[in-house]
C-alpha atoms as a PDB file:
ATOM      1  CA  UNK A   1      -9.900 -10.115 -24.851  1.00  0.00           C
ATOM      2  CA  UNK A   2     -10.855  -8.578 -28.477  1.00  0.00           C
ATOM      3  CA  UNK A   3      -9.075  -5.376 -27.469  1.00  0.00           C
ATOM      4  CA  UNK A   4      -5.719  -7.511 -26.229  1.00  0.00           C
ATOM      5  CA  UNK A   5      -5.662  -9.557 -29.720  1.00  0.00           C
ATOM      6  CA  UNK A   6      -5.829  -6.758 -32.035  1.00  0.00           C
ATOM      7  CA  UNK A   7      -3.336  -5.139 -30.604  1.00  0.00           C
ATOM      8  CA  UNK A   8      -0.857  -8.490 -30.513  1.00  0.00           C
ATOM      9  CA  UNK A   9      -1.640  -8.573 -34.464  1.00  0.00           C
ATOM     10  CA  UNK A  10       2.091  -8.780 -35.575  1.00  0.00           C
ATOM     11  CA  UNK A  11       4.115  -8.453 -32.612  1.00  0.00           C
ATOM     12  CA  UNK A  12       7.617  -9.296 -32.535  1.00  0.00           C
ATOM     13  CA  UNK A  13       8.044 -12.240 -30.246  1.00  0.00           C
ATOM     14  CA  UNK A  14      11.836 -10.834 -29.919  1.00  0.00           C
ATOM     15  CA  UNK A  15      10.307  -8.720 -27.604  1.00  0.00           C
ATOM     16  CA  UNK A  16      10.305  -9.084 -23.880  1.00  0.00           C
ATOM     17  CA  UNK A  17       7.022 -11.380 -22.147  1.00  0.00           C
ATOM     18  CA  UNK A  18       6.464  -7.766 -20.066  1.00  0.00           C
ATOM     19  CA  UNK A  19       6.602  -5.864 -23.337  1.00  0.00           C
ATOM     20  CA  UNK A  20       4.090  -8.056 -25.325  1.00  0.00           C
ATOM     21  CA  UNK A  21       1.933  -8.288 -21.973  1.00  0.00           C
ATOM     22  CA  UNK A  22       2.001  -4.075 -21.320  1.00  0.00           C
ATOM     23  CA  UNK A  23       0.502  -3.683 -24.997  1.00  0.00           C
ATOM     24  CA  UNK A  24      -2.366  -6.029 -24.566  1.00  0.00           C
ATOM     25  CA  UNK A  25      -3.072  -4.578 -21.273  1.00  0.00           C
ATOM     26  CA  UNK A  26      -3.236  -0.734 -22.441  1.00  0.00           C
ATOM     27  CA  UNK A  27      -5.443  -1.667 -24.985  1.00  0.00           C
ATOM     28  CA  UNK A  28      -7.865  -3.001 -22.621  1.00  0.00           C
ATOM     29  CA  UNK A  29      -7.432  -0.263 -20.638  1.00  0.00           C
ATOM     30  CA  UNK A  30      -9.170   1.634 -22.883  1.00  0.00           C
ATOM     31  CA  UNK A  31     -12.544   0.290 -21.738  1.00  0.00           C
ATOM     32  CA  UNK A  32     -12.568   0.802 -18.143  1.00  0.00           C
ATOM     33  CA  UNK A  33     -10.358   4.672 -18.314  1.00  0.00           C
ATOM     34  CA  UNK A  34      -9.130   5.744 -14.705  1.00  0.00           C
ATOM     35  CA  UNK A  35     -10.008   2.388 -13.005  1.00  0.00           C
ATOM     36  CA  UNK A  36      -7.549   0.152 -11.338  1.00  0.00           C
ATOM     37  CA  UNK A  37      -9.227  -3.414 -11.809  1.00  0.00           C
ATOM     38  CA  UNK A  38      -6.399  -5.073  -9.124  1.00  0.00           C
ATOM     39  CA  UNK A  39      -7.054  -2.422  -6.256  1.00  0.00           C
ATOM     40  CA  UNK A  40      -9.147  -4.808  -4.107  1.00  0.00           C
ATOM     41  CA  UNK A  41      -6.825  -7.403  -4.185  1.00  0.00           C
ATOM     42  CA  UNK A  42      -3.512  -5.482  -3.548  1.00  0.00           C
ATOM     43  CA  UNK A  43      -5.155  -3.980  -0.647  1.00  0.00           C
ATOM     44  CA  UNK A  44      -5.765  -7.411   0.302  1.00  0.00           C
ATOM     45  CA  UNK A  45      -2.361  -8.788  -0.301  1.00  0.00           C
ATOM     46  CA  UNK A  46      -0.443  -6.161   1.660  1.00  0.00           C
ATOM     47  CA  UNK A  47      -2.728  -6.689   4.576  1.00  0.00           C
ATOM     48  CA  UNK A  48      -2.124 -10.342   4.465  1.00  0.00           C
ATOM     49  CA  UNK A  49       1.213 -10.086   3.573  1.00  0.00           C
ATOM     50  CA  UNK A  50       2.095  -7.346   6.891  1.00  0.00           C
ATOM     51  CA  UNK A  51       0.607  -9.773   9.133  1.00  0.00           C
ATOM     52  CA  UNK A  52       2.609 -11.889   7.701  1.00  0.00           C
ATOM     53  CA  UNK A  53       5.873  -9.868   8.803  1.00  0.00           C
ATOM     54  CA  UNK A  54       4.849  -8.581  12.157  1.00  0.00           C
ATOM     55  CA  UNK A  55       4.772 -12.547  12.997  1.00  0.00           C
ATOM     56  CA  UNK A  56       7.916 -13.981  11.745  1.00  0.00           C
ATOM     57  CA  UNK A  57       9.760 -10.310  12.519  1.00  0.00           C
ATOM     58  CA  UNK A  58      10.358 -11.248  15.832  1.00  0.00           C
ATOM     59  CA  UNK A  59      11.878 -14.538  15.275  1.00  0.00           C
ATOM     60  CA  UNK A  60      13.723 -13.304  12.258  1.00  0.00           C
ATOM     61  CA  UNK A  61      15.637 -10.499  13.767  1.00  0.00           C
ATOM     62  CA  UNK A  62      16.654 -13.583  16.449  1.00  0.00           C
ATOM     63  CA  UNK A  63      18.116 -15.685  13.670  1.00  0.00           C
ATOM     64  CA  UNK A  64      20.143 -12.936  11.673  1.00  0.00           C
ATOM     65  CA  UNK A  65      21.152 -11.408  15.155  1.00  0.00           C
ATOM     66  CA  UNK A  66      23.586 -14.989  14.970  1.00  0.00           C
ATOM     67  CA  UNK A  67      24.603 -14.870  11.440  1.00  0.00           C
ATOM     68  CA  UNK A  68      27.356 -12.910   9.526  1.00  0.00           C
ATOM     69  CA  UNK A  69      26.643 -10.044   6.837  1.00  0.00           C
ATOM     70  CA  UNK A  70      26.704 -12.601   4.121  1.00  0.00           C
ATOM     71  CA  UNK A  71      24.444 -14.906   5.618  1.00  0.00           C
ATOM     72  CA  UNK A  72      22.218 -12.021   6.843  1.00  0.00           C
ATOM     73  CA  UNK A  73      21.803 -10.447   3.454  1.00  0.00           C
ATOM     74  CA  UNK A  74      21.071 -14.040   1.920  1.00  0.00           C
ATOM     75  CA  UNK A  75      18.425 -14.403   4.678  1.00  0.00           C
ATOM     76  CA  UNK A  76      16.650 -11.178   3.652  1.00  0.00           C
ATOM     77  CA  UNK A  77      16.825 -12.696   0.358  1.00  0.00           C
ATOM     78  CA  UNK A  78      15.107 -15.546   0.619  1.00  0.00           C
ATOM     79  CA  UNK A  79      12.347 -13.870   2.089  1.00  0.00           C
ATOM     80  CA  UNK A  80      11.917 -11.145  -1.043  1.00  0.00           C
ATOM     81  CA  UNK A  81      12.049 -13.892  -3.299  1.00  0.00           C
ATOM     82  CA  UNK A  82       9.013 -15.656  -1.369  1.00  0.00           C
ATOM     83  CA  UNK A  83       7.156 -12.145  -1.060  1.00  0.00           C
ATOM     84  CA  UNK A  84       7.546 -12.511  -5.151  1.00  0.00           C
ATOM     85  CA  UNK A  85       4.823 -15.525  -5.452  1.00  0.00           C
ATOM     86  CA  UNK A  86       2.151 -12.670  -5.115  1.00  0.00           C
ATOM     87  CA  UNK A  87       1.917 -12.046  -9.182  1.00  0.00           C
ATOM     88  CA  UNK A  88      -1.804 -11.596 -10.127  1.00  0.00           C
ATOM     89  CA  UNK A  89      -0.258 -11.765 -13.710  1.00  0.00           C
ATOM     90  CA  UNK A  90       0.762 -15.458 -13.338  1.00  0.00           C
ATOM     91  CA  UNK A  91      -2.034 -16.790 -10.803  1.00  0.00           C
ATOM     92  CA  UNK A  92      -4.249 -15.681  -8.117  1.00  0.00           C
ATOM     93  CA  UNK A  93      -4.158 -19.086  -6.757  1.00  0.00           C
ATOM     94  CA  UNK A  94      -0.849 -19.214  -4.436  1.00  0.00           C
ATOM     95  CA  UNK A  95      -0.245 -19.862  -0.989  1.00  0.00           C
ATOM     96  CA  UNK A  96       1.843 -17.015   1.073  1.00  0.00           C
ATOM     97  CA  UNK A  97       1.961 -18.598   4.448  1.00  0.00           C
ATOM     98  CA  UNK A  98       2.940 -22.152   2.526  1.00  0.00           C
ATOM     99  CA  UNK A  99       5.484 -20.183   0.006  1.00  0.00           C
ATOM    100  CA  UNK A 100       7.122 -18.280   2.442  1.00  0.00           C
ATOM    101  CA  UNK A 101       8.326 -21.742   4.949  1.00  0.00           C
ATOM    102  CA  UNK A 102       8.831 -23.950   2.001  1.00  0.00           C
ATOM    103  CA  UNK A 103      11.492 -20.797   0.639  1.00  0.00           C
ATOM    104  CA  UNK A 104      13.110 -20.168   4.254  1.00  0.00           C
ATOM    105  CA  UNK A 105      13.482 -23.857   4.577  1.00  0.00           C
ATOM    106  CA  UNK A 106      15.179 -24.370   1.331  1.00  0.00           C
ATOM    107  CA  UNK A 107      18.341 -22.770  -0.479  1.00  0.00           C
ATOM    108  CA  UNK A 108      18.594 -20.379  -3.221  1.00  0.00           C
ATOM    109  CA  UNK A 109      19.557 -21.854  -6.521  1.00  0.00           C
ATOM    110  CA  UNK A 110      21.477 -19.627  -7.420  1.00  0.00           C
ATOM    111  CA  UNK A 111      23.052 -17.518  -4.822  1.00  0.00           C
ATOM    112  CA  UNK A 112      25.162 -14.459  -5.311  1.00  0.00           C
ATOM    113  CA  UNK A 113      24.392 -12.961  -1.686  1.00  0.00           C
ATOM    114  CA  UNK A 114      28.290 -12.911  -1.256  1.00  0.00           C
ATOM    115  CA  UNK A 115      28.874 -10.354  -4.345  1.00  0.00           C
ATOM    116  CA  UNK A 116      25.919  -8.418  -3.154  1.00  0.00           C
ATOM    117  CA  UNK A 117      27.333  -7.670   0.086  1.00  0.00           C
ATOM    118  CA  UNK A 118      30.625  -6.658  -1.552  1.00  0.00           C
ATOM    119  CA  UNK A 119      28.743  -4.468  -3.816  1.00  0.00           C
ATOM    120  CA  UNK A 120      26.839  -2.375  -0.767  1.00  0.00           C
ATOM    121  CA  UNK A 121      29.919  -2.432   1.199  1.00  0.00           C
ATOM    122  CA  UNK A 122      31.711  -0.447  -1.732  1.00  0.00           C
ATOM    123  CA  UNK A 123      27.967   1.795  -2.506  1.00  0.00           C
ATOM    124  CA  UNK A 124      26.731   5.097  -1.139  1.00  0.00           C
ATOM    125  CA  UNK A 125      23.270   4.477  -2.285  1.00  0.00           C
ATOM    126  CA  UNK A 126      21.090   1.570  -3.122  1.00  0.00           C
ATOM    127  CA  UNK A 127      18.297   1.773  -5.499  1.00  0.00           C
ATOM    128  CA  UNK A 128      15.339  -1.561  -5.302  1.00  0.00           C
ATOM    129  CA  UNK A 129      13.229  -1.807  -8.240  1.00  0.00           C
ATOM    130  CA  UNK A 130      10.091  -3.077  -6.510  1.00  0.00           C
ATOM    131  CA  UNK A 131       7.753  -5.636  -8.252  1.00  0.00           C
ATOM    132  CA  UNK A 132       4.575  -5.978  -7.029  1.00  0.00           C
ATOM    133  CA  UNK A 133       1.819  -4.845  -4.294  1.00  0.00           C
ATOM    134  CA  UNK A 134       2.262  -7.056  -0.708  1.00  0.00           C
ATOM    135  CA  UNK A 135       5.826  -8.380  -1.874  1.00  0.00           C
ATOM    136  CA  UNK A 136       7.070  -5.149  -1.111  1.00  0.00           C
ATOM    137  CA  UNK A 137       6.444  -5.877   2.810  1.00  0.00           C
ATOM    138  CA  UNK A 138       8.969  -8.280   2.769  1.00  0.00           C
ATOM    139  CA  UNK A 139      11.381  -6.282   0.888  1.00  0.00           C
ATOM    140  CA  UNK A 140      11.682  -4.441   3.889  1.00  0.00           C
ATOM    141  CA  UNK A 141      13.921  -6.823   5.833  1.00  0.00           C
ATOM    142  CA  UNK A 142      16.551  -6.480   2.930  1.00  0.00           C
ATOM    143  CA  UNK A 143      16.082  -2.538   2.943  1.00  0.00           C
ATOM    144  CA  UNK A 144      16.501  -2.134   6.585  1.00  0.00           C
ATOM    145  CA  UNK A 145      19.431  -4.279   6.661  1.00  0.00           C
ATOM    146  CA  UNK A 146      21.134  -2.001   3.680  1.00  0.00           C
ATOM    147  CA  UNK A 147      19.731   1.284   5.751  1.00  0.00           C
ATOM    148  CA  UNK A 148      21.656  -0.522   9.056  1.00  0.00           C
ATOM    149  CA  UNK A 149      24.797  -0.611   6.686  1.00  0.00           C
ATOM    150  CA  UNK A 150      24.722   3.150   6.445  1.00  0.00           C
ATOM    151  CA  UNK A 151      23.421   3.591   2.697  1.00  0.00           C
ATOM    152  CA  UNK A 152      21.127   5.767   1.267  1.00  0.00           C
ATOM    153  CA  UNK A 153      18.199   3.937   0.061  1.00  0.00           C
ATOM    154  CA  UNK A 154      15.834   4.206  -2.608  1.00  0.00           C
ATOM    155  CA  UNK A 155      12.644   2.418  -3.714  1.00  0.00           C
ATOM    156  CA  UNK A 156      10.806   2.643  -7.394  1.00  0.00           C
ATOM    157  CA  UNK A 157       7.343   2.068  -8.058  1.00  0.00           C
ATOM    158  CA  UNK A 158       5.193   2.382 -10.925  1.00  0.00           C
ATOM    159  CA  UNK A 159       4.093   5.908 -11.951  1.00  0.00           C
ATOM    160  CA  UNK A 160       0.284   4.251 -12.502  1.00  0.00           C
ATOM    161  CA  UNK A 161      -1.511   1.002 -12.104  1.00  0.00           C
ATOM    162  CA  UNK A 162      -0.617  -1.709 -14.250  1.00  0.00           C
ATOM    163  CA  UNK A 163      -1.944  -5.501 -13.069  1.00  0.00           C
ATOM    164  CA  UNK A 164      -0.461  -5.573  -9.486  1.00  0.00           C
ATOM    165  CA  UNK A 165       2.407  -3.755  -9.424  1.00  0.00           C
ATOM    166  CA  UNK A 166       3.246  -1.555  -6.138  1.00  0.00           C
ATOM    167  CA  UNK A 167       2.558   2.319  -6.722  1.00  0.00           C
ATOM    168  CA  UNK A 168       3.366   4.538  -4.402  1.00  0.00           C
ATOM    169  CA  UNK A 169       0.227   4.398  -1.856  1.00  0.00           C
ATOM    170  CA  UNK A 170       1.354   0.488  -2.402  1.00  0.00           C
ATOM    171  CA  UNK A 171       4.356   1.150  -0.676  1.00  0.00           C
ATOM    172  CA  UNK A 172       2.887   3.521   1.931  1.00  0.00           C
ATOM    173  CA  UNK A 173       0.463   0.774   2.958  1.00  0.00           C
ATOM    174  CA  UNK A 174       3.117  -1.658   3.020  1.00  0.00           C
ATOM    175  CA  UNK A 175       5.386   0.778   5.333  1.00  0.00           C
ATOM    176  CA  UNK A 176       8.285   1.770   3.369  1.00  0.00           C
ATOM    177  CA  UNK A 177       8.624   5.269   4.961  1.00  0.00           C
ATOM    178  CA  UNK A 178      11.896   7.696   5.584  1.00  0.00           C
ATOM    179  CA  UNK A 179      14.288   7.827   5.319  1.00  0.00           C
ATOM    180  CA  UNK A 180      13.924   5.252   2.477  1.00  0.00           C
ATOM    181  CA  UNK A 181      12.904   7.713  -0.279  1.00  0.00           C
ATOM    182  CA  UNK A 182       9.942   6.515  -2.425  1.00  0.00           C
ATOM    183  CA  UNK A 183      10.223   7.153  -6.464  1.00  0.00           C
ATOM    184  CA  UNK A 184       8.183   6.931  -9.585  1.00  0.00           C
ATOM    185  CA  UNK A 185       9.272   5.153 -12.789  1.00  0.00           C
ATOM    186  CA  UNK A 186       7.730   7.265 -14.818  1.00  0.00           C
ATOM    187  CA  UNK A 187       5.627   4.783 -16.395  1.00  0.00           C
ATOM    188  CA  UNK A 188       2.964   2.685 -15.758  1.00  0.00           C
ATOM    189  CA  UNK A 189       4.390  -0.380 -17.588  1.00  0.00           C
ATOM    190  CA  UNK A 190       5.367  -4.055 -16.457  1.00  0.00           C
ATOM    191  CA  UNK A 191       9.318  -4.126 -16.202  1.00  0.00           C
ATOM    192  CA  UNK A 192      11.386  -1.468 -16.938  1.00  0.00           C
ATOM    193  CA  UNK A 193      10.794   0.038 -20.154  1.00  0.00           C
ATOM    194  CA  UNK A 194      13.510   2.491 -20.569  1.00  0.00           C
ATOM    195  CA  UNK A 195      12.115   5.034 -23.126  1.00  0.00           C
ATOM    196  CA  UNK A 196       9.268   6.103 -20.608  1.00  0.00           C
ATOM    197  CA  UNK A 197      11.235   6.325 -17.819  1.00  0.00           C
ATOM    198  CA  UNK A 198      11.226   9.860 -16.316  1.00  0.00           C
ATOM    199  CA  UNK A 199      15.052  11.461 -15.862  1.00  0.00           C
ATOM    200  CA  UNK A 200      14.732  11.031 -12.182  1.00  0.00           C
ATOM    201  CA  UNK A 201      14.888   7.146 -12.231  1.00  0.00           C
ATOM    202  CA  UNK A 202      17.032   6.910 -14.894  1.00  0.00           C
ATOM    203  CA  UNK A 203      19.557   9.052 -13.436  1.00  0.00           C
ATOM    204  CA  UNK A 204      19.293   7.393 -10.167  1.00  0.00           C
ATOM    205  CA  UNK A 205      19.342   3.772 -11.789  1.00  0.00           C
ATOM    206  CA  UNK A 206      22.206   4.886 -13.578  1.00  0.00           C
ATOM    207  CA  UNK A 207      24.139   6.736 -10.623  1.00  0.00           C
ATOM    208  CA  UNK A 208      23.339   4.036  -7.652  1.00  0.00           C
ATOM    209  CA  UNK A 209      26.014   1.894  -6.077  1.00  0.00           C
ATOM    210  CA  UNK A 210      23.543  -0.836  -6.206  1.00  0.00           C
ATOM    211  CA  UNK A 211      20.739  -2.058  -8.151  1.00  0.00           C
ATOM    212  CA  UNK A 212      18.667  -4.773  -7.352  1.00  0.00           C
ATOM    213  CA  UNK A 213      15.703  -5.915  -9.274  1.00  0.00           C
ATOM    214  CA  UNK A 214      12.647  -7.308  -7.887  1.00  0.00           C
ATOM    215  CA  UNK A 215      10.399  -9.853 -10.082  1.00  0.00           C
ATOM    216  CA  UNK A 216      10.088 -11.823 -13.186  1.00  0.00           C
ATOM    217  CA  UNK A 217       9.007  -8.466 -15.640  1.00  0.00           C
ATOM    218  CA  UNK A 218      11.823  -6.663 -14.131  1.00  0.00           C
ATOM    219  CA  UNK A 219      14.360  -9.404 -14.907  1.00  0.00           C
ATOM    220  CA  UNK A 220      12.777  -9.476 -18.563  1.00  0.00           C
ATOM    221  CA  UNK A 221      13.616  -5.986 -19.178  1.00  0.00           C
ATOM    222  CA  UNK A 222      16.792  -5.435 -17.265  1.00  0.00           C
ATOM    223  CA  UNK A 223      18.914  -8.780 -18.145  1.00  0.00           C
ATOM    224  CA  UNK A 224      20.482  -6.635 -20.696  1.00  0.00           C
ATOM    225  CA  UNK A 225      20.719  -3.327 -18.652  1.00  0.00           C
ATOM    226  CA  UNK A 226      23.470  -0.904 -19.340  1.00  0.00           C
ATOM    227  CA  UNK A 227      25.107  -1.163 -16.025  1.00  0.00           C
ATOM    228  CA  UNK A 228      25.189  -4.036 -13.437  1.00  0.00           C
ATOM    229  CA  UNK A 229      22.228  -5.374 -11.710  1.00  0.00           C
ATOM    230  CA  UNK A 230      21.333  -7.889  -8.747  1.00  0.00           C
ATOM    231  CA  UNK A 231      17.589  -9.714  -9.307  1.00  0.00           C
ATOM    232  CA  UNK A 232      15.688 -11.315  -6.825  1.00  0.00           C
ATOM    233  CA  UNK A 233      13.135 -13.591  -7.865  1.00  0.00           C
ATOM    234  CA  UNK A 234      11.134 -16.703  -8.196  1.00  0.00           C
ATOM    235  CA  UNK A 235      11.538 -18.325 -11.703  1.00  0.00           C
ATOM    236  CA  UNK A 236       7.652 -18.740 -11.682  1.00  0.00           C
ATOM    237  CA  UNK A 237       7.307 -20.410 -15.471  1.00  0.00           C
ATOM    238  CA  UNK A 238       9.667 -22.329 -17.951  1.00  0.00           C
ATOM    239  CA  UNK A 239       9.930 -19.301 -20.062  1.00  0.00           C
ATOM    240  CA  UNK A 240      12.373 -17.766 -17.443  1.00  0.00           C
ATOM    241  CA  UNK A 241      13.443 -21.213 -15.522  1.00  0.00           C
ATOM    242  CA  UNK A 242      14.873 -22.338 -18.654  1.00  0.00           C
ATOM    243  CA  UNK A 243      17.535 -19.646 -19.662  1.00  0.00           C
ATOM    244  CA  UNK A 244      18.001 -18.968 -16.445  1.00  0.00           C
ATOM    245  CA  UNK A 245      19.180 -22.651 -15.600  1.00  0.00           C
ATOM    246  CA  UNK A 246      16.979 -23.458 -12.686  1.00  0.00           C
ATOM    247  CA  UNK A 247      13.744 -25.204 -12.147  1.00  0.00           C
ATOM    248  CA  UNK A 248      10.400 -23.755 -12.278  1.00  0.00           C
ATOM    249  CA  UNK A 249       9.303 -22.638  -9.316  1.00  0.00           C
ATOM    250  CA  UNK A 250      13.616 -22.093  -7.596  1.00  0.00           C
ATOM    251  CA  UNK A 251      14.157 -18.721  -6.044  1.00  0.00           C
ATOM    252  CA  UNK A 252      17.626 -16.917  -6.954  1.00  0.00           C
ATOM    253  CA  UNK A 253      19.440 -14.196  -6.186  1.00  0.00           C
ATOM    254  CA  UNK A 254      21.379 -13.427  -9.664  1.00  0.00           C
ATOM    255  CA  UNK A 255      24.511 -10.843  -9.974  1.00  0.00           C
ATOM    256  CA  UNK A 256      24.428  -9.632 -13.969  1.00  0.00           C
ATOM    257  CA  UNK A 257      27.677  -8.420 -14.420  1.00  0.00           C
ATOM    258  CA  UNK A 258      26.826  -5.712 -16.845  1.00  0.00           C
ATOM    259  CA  UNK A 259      28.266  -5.328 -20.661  1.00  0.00           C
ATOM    260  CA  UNK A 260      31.300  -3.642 -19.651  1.00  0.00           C
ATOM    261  CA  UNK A 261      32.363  -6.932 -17.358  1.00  0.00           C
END
């Protein structure tokens, strides 16, 4: 905590919530070098969370077996934006099991699953930029169903551990495998901080058909993104709720248009 509030000694509080977080969090760091203090409970999310999937798989393939690609996409939606209550940096108290009904059974608040679908139809390749450890299981009913569109795929993770953020063993464990191609950031930061990205992601963040952005620290750092970008999320606090135009605690899947629009 002494380590944290030195180094938030005149920060600029026009900087993004991820931002301010990531520099209290590296200074800590500095006392426990080469440990990952969220291992445990990322393993432990991801095993919860894949038992999770192998049970409602069954019955979800069912449902979107019925539905149009519209209606399928906003399906696979809903259940990323469930997946996103796992968020060590908000709380460790949450309910999966509870989250994931109480999202299937309601609606998105905002919905933009029809422009999305547009958007892949018209792609070659779709890039996800993943948010955390264990909500990347259920990201995989959205990737399959852009793989089953014909796309090339692509998933980012975090270059190193930061809180519980998927890396790539995070993914591994969570079975995002070929031909769904697995890439680094570069950094080891919450969001997306641009500058310590390596030229890999940014060229394939910049070159993708689609990009859709997992995650409250994600949104932070992208709303203003040179190009356009889908987000999937759970407005988890006011902070983000407000602007946003939701209430706490709504799921939504947001089209930002890009400046260019």
């Amino acid at each position: 905590m002494r380590e944290a509030m030195k180094a938030l000694v005149g920060l600029d509080f026009s900087d993004a919530p991820a931002l301010i977080a990531t520099r209290a969090i590296r200074a800590a760091e500095r006392l426990y070098p080469g440990v990952d203090p969220f291992e445990r409970v990322k393993r432990e999310t991801t095993a919860e969370a894949l038992g999770l999937y192998e049970s409602i798989k069954p019955g979800a393939m069912e449902l979107m077996a019925a539905m149009g690609p519209v209606d399928r996409l906003k399906y696979c939606a809903k259940l990323g934006a469930a997946g996103n209550i796992i968020d060590f940096g908000i709380s460790s108290d949450f309910d999966l099991e509870a989250t994931l009904k109480e999202t299937m059974e309601g609606d998105l608040a905002i919905d933009c699953s029809k422009e999305l679908h547009e958007a892949i139809t018209r792609a070659k390749t779709f890039l996800l930029v993943s948010d955390n450890a264990g909500e990347i299981v259920f990201d995989r009913f959205l990737l399959d169903e852009v793989l089953r569109l014909g796309k090339q795929v692509y998933v980012s993770v975090k270059s190193g551990p930061v809180l519980n953020d998927a890396v790539r063993s995070d993914a591994e464990a969570a079975g995002i495998a070929d031909p769904i191609k697995v890439i680094e950031t570069g950094s080891a930061s919450l969001g997306v901080i641009y500058r310590e990205c390596s030229r890999e992601f940014m060229e394939i963040f910049r070159d993708a058909g689609v990009v859709l952005s997992k995650g409250q620290a994600n949104y932070e750092t992208l709303d203003d993104a040179p190009r356009d970008v889908f987000f999937i999320l759970r407005a988890k606090c006011p902070v983000l709720a407000r602007p946003i135009g939701v209430a706490t605690g709504s799921s939504v899947l947001i089209h930002y248009p890009g400046p260019e629009a």
